[in-house]
C-alpha atoms as a PDB file:
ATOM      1  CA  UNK A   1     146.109  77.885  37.480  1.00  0.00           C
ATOM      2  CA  UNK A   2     144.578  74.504  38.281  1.00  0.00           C
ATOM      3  CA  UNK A   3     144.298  72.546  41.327  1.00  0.00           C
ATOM      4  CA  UNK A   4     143.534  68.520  41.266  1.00  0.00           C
ATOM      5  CA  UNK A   5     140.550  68.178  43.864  1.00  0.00           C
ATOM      6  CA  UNK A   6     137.999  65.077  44.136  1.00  0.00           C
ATOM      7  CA  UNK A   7     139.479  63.600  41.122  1.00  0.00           C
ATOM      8  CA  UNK A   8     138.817  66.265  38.881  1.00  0.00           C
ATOM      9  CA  UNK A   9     140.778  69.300  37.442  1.00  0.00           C
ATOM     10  CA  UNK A  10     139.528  72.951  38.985  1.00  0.00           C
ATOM     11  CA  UNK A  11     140.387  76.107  37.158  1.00  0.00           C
ATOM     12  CA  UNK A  12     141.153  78.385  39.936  1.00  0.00           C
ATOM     13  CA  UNK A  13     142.508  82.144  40.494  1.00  0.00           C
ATOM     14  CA  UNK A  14     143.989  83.573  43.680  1.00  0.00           C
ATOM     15  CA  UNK A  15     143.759  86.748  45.463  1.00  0.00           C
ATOM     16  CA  UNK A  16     145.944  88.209  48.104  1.00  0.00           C
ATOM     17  CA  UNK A  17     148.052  86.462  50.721  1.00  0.00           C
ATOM     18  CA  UNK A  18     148.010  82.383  50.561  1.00  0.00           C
ATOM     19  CA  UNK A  19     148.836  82.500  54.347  1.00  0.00           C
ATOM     20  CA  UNK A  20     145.820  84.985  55.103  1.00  0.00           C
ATOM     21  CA  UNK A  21     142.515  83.075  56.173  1.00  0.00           C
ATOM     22  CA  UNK A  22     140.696  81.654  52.808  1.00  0.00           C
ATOM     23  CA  UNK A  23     137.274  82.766  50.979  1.00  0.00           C
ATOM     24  CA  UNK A  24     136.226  79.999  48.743  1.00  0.00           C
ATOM     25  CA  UNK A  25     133.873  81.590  45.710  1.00  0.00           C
ATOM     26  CA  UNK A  26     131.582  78.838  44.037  1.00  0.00           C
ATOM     27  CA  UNK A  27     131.681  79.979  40.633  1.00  0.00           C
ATOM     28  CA  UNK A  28     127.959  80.246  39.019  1.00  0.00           C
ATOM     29  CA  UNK A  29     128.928  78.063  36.942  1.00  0.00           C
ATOM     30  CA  UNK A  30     132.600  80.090  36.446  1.00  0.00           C
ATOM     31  CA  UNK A  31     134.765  81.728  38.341  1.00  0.00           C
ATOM     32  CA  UNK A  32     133.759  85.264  36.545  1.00  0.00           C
ATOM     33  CA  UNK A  33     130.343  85.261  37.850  1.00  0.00           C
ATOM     34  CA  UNK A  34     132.761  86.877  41.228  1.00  0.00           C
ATOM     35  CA  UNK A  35     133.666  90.280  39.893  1.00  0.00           C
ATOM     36  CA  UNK A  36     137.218  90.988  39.709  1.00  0.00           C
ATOM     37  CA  UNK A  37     136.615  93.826  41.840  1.00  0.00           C
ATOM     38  CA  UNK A  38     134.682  91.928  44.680  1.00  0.00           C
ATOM     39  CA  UNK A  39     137.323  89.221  45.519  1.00  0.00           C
ATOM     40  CA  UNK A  40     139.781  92.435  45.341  1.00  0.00           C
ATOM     41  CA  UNK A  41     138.074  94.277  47.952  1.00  0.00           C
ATOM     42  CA  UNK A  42     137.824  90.658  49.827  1.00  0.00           C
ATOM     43  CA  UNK A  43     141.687  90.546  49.563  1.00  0.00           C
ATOM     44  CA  UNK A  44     142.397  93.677  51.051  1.00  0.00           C
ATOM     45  CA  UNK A  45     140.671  93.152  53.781  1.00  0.00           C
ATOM     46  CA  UNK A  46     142.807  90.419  55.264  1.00  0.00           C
ATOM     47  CA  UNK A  47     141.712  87.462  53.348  1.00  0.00           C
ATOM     48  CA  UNK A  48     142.984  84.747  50.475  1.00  0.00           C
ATOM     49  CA  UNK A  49     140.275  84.868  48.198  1.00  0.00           C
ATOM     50  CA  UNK A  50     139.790  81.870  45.398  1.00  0.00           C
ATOM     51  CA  UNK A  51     137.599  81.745  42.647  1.00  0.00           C
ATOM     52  CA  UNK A  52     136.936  78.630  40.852  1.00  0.00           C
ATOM     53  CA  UNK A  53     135.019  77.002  37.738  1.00  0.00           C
ATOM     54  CA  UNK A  54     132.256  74.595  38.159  1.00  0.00           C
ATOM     55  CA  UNK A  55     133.154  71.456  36.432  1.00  0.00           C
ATOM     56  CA  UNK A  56     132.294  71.746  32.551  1.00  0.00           C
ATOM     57  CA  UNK A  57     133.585  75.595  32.887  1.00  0.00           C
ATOM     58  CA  UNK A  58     136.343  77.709  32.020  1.00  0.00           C
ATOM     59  CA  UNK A  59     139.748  75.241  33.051  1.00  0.00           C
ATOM     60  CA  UNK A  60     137.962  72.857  34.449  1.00  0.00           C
ATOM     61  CA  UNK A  61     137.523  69.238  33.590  1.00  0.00           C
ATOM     62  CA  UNK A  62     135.393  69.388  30.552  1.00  0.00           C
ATOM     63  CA  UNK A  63     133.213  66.215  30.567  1.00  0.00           C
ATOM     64  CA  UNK A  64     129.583  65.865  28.797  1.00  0.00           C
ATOM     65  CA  UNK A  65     127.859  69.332  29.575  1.00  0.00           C
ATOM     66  CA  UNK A  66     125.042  67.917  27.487  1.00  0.00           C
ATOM     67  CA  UNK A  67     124.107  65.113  30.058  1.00  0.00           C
ATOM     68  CA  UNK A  68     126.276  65.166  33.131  1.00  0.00           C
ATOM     69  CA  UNK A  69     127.271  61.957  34.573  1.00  0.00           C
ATOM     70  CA  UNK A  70     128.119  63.532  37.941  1.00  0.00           C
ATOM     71  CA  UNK A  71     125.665  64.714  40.712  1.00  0.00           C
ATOM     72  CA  UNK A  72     125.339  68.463  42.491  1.00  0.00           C
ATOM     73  CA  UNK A  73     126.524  66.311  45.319  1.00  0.00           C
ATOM     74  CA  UNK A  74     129.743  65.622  43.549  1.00  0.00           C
ATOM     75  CA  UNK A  75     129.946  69.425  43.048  1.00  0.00           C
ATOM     76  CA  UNK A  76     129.937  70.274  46.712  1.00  0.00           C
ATOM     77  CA  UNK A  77     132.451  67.320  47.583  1.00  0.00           C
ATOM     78  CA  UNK A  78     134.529  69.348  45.179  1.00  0.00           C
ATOM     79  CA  UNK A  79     134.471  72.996  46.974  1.00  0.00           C
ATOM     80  CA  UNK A  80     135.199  70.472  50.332  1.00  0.00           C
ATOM     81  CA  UNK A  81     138.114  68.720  48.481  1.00  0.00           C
ATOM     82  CA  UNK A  82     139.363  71.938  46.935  1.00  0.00           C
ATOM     83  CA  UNK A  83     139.255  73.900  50.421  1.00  0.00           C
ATOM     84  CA  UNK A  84     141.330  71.014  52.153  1.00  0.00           C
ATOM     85  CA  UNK A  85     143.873  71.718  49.041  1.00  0.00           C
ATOM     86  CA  UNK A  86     144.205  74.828  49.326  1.00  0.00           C
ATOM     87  CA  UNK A  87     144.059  75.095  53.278  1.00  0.00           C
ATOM     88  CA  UNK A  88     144.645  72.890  56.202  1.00  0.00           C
ATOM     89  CA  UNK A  89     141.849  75.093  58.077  1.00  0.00           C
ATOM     90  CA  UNK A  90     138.347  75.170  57.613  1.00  0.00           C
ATOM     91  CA  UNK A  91     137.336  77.903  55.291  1.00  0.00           C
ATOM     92  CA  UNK A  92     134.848  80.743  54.523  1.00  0.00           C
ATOM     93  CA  UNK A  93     132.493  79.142  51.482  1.00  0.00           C
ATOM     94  CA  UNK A  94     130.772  81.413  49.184  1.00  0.00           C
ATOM     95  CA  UNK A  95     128.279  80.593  46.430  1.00  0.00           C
ATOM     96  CA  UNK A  96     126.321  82.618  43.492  1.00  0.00           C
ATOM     97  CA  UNK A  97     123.556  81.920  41.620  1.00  0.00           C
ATOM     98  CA  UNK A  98     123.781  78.107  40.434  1.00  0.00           C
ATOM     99  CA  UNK A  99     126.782  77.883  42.509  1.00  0.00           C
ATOM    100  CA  UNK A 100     124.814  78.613  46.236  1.00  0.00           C
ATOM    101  CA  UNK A 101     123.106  75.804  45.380  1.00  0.00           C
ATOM    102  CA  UNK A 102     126.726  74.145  45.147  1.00  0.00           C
ATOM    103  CA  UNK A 103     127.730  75.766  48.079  1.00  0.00           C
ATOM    104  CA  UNK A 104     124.596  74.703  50.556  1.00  0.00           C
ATOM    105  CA  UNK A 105     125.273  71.065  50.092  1.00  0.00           C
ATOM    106  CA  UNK A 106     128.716  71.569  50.338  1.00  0.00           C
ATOM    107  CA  UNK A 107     128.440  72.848  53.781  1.00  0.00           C
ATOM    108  CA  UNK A 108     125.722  70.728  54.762  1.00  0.00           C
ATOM    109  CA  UNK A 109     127.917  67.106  53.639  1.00  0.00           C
ATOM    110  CA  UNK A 110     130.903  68.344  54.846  1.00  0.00           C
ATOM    111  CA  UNK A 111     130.778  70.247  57.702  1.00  0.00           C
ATOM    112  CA  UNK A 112     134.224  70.311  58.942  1.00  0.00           C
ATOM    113  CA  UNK A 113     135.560  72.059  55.829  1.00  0.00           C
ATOM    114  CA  UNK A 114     133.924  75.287  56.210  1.00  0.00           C
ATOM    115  CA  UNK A 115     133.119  77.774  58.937  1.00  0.00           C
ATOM    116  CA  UNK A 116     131.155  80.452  57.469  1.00  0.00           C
ATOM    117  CA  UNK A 117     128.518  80.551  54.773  1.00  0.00           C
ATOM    118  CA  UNK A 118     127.743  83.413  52.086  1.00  0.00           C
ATOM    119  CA  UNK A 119     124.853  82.765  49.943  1.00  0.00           C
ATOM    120  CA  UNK A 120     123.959  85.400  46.783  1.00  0.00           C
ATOM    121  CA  UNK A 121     121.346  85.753  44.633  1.00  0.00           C
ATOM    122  CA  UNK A 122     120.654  81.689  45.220  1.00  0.00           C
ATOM    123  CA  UNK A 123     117.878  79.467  46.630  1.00  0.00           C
ATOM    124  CA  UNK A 124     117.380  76.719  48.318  1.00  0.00           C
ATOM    125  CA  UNK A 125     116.225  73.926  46.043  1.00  0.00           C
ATOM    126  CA  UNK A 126     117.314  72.801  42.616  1.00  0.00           C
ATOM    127  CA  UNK A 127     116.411  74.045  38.918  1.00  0.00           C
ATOM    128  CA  UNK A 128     112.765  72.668  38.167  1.00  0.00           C
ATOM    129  CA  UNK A 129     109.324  73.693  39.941  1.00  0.00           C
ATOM    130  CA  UNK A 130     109.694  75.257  43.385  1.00  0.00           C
ATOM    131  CA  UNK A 131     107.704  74.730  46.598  1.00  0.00           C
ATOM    132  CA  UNK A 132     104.287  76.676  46.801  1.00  0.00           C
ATOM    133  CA  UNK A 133     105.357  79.173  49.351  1.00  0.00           C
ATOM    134  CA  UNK A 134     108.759  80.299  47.277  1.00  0.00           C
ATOM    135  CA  UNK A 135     108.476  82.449  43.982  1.00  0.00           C
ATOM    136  CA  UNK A 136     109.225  81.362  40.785  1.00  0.00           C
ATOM    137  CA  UNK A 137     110.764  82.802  38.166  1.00  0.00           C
ATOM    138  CA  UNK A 138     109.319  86.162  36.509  1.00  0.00           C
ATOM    139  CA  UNK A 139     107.061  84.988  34.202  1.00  0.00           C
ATOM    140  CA  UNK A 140     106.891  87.922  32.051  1.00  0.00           C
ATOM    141  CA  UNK A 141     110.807  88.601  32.509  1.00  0.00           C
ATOM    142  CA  UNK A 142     111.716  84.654  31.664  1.00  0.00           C
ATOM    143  CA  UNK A 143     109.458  84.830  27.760  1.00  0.00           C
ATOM    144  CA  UNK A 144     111.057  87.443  27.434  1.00  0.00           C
ATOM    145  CA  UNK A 145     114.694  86.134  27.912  1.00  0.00           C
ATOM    146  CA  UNK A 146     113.712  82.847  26.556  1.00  0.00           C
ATOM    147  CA  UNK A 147     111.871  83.802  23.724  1.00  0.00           C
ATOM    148  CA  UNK A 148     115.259  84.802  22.126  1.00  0.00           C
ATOM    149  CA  UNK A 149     117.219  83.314  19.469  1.00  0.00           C
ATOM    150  CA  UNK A 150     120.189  81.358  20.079  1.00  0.00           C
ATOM    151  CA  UNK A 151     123.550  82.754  18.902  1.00  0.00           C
ATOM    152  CA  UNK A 152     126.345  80.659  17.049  1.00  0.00           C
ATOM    153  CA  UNK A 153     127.894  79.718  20.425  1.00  0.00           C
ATOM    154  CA  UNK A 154     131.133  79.402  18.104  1.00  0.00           C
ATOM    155  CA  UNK A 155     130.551  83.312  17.086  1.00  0.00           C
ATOM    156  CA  UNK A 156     132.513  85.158  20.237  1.00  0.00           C
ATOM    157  CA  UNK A 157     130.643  88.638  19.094  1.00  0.00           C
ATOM    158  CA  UNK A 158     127.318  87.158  18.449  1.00  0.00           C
ATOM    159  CA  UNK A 159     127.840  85.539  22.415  1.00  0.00           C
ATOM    160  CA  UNK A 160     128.722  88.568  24.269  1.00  0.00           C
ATOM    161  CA  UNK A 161     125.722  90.667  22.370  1.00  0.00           C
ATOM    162  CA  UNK A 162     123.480  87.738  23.676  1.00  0.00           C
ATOM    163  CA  UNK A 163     124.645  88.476  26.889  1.00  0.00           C
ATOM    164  CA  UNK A 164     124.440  91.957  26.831  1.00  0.00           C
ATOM    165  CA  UNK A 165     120.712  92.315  25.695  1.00  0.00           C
ATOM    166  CA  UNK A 166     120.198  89.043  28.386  1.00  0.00           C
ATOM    167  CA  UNK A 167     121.424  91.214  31.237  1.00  0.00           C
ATOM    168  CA  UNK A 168     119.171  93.779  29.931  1.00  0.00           C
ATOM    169  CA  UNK A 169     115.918  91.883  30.579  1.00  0.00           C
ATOM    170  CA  UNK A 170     117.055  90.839  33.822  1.00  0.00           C
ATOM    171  CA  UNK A 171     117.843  93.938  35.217  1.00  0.00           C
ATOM    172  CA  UNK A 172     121.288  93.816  35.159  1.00  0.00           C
ATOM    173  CA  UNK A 173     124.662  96.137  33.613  1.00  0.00           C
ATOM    174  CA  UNK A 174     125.101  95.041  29.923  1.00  0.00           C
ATOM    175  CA  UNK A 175     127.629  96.592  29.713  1.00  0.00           C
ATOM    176  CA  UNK A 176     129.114  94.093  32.658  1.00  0.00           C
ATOM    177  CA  UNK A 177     127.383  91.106  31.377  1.00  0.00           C
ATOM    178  CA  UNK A 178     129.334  92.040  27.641  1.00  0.00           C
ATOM    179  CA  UNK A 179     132.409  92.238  28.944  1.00  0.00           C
ATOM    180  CA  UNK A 180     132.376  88.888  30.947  1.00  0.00           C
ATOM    181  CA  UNK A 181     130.920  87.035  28.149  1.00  0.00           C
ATOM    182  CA  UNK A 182     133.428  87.828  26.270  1.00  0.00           C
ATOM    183  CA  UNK A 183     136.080  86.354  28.912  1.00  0.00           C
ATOM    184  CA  UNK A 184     134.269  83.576  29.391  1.00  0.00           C
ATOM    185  CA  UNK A 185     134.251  82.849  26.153  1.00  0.00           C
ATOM    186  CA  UNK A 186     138.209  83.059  25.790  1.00  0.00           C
ATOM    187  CA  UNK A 187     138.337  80.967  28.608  1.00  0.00           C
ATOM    188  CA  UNK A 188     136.002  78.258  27.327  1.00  0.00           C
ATOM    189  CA  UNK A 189     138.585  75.056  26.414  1.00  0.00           C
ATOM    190  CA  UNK A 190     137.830  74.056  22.777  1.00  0.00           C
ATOM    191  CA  UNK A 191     135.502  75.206  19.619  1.00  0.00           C
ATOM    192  CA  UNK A 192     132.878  72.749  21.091  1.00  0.00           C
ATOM    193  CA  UNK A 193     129.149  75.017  20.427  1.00  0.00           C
ATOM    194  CA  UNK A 194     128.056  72.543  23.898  1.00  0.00           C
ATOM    195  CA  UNK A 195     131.246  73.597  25.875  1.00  0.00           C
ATOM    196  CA  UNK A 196     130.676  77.412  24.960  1.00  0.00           C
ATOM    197  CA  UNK A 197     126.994  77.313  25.794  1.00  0.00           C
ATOM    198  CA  UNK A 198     127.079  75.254  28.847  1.00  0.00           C
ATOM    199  CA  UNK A 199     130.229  78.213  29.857  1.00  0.00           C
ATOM    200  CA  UNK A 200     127.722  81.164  29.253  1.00  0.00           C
ATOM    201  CA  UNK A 201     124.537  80.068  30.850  1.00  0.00           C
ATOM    202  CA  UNK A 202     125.273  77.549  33.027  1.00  0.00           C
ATOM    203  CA  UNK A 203     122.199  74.683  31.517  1.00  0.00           C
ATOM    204  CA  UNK A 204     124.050  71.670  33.056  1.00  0.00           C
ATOM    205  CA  UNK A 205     122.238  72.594  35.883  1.00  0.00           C
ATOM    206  CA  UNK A 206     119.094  71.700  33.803  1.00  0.00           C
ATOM    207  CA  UNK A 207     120.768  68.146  33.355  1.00  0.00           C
ATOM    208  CA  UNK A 208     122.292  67.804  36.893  1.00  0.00           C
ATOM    209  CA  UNK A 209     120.872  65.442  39.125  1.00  0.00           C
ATOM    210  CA  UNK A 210     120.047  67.446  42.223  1.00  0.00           C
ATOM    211  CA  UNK A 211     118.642  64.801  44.470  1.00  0.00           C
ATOM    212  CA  UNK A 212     117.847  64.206  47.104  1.00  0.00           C
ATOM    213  CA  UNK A 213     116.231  67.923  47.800  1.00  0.00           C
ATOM    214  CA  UNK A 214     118.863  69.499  51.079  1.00  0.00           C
ATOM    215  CA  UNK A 215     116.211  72.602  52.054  1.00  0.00           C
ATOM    216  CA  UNK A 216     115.009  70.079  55.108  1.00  0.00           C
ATOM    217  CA  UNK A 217     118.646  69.973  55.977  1.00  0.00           C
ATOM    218  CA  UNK A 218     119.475  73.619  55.970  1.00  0.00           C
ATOM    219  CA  UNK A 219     118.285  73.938  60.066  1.00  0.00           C
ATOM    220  CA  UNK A 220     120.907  71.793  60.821  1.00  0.00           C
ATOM    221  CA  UNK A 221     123.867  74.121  59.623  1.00  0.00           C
ATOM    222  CA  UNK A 222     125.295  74.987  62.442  1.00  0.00           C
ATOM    223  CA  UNK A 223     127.871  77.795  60.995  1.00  0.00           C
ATOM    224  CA  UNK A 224     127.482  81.587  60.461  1.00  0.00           C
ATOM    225  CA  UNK A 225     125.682  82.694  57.335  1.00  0.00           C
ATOM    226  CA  UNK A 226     124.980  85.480  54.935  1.00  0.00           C
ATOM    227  CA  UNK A 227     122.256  85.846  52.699  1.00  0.00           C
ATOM    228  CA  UNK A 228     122.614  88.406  49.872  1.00  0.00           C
ATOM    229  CA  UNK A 229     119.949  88.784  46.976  1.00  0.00           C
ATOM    230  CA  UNK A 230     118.596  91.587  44.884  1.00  0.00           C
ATOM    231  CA  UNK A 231     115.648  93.222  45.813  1.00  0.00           C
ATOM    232  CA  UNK A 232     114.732  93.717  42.105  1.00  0.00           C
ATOM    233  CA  UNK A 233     115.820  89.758  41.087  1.00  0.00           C
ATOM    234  CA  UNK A 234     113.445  88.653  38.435  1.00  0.00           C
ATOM    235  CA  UNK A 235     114.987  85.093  38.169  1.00  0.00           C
ATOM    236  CA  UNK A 236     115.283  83.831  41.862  1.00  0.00           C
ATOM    237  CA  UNK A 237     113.074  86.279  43.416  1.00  0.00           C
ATOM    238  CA  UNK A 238     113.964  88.078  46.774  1.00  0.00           C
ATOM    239  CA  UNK A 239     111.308  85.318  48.512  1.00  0.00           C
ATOM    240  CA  UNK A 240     114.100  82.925  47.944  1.00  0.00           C
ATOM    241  CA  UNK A 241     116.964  84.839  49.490  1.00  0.00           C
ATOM    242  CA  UNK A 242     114.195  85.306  52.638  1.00  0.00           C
ATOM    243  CA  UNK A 243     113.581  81.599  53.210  1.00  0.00           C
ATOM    244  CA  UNK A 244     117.081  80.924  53.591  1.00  0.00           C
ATOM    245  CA  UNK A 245     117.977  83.644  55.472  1.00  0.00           C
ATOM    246  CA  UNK A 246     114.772  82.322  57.447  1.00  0.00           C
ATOM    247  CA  UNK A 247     115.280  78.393  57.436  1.00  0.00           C
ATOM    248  CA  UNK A 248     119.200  78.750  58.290  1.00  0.00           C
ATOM    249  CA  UNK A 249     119.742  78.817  61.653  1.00  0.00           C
ATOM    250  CA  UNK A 250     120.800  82.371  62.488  1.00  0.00           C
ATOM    251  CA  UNK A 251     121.223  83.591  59.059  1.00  0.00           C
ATOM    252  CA  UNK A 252     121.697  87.543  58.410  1.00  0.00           C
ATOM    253  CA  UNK A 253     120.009  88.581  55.259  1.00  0.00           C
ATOM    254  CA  UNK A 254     121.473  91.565  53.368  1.00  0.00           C
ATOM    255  CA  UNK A 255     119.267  93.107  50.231  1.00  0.00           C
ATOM    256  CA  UNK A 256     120.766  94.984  48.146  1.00  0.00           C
ATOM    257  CA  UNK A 257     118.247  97.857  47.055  1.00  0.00           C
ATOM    258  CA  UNK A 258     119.134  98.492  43.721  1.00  0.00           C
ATOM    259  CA  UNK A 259     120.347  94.600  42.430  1.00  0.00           C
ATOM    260  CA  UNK A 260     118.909  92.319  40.161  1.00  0.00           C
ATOM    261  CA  UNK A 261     120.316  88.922  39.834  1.00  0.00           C
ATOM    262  CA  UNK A 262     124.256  90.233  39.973  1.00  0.00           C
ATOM    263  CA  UNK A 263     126.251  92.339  42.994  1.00  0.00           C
ATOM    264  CA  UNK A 264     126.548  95.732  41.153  1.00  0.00           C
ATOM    265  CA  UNK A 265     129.893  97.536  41.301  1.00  0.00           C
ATOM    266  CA  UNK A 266     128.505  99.863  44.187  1.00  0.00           C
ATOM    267  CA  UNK A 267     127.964  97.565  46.673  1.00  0.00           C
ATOM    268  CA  UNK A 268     130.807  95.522  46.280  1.00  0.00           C
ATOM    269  CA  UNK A 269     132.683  97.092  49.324  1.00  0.00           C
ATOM    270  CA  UNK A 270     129.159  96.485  51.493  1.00  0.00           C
ATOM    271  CA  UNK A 271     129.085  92.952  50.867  1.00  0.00           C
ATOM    272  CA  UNK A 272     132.502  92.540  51.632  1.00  0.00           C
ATOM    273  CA  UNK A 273     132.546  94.011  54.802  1.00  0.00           C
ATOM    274  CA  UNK A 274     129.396  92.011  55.713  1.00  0.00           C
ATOM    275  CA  UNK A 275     131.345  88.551  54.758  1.00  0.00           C
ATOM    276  CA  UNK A 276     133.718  89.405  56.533  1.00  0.00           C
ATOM    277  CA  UNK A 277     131.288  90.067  59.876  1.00  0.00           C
ATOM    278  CA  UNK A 278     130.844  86.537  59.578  1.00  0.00           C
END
């Protein structure tokens, strides 16, 4: 379904009880990059779990992936718009990937709307050169996965294979990675090559206009938080997981052993538990 919020349209999908107390996933950029599985085991344990796209993803407004008007500050007044829709109390906000970065200045610009924080596999500034003391990306890992060729974004085979041999460089299931692909691409609005693209690997992030930089900011959260990030995560490297974890004001910081950059299926009842600590 979809939920008006901030003046835009938000794909979102619901688990368990709408009365239970809600769990807010960022999507990273859509809603898939939270495993089915993982807002399941969320659900049963008391909660109302939603999952939602980014905007330019799955059914949500579709705008100009290929140079974004709005701001990654517009994209955390959304998660604090869409929480207040969806719940007159303050609720548990959980970001991945692209989306913690979504999710930090959410709950740093609106503080009222949320009273927990779950970070995973995130960091805490924007796409572009880091800071000295946080690592980069893997060098070797990123020619390799860059290095690529492009599918025909139009070609829903060609996608998920793209994916699949992706995931493989980074240390992830391609089998997983395969199978989402291919459900993001059904759920991509349009034949639009930019739409599908912008769907599978998030690059309006590339575009976005991040500023001005929130890590200074993130002593002054003043909620619980979880940090989760693969120890083996050759795209935001464990370092980054550690300085928030570090830099947010009584942050617990939970690595998972054998993770790259997505939860695997085996410690989705782990993390779940541990959000639910908060």
């Amino acid at each position: 379904m979809t939920v008006e919020a901030n003046g835009v349209v938000l794909g979102v999908e619901h688990f368990g009880e709408a009365a239970a107390p809600l769990v807010l996933l960022t999507g990273g950029p859509t809603m898939l990059s939270w495993p089915d599985a993982l807002c399941e085991a969320l659900a049963r344990r008391g909660r109302h779990v939603v999952r939602y796209d980014l905007r330019d993803c799955g059914a949500s407004t579709a705008l100009t992936p290929e140079a974004p008007a709005y701001t990654l500050r517009d994209l955390g007044d959304d998660a604090a718009a869409l929480a207040r829709a969806l719940d007159d109390r303050p609720a548990h906000l959980a970001g991945i990937g692209v989306g913690g970065m979504v999710a930090q200045v959410a709950a740093l610009d609106h503080p009222a709307a949320f009273t927990t924080l779950t970070l995973v596999g995130t960091r805490p500034v924007a796409p572009g050169p880091v800071a000295g003391d946080l690592p980069d990306h893997d060098a070797a890992t990123m020619a390799r996965l860059f290095s690529r060729q492009m599918p025909d974004w139009a070609d829903r085979a060609a996608v998920a294979e793209f994916a699949a041999a992706g995931a493989a460089i980074l240390g992830d299931d391609p089998a997983d990675a395969r199978t989402t692909a291919e459900r993001t691409w059904d759920r991509t609005p349009g034949t639009r090559p930019a739409l599908h693209m912008a769907n599978q690997l998030g690059l309006v992030f590339a575009r976005l206009d991040c500023s001005p930089p929130w890590r200074e900011r993130l002593p002054h959260l003043a909620i619980p938080a979880l940090v989760v990030h693969g120890r083996r995560d050759p795209f935001f490297p464990l370092g980054n997981g550690e300085a928030l974890a570090r830099e947010i004001p009584g942050a617990r910081l939970l690595v998972l052993e054998n993770a790259a950059t997505t939860v695997p299926e085996e410690a989705f009842g782990e993390v779940a538990a541990e959000m639910i600590k908060l």
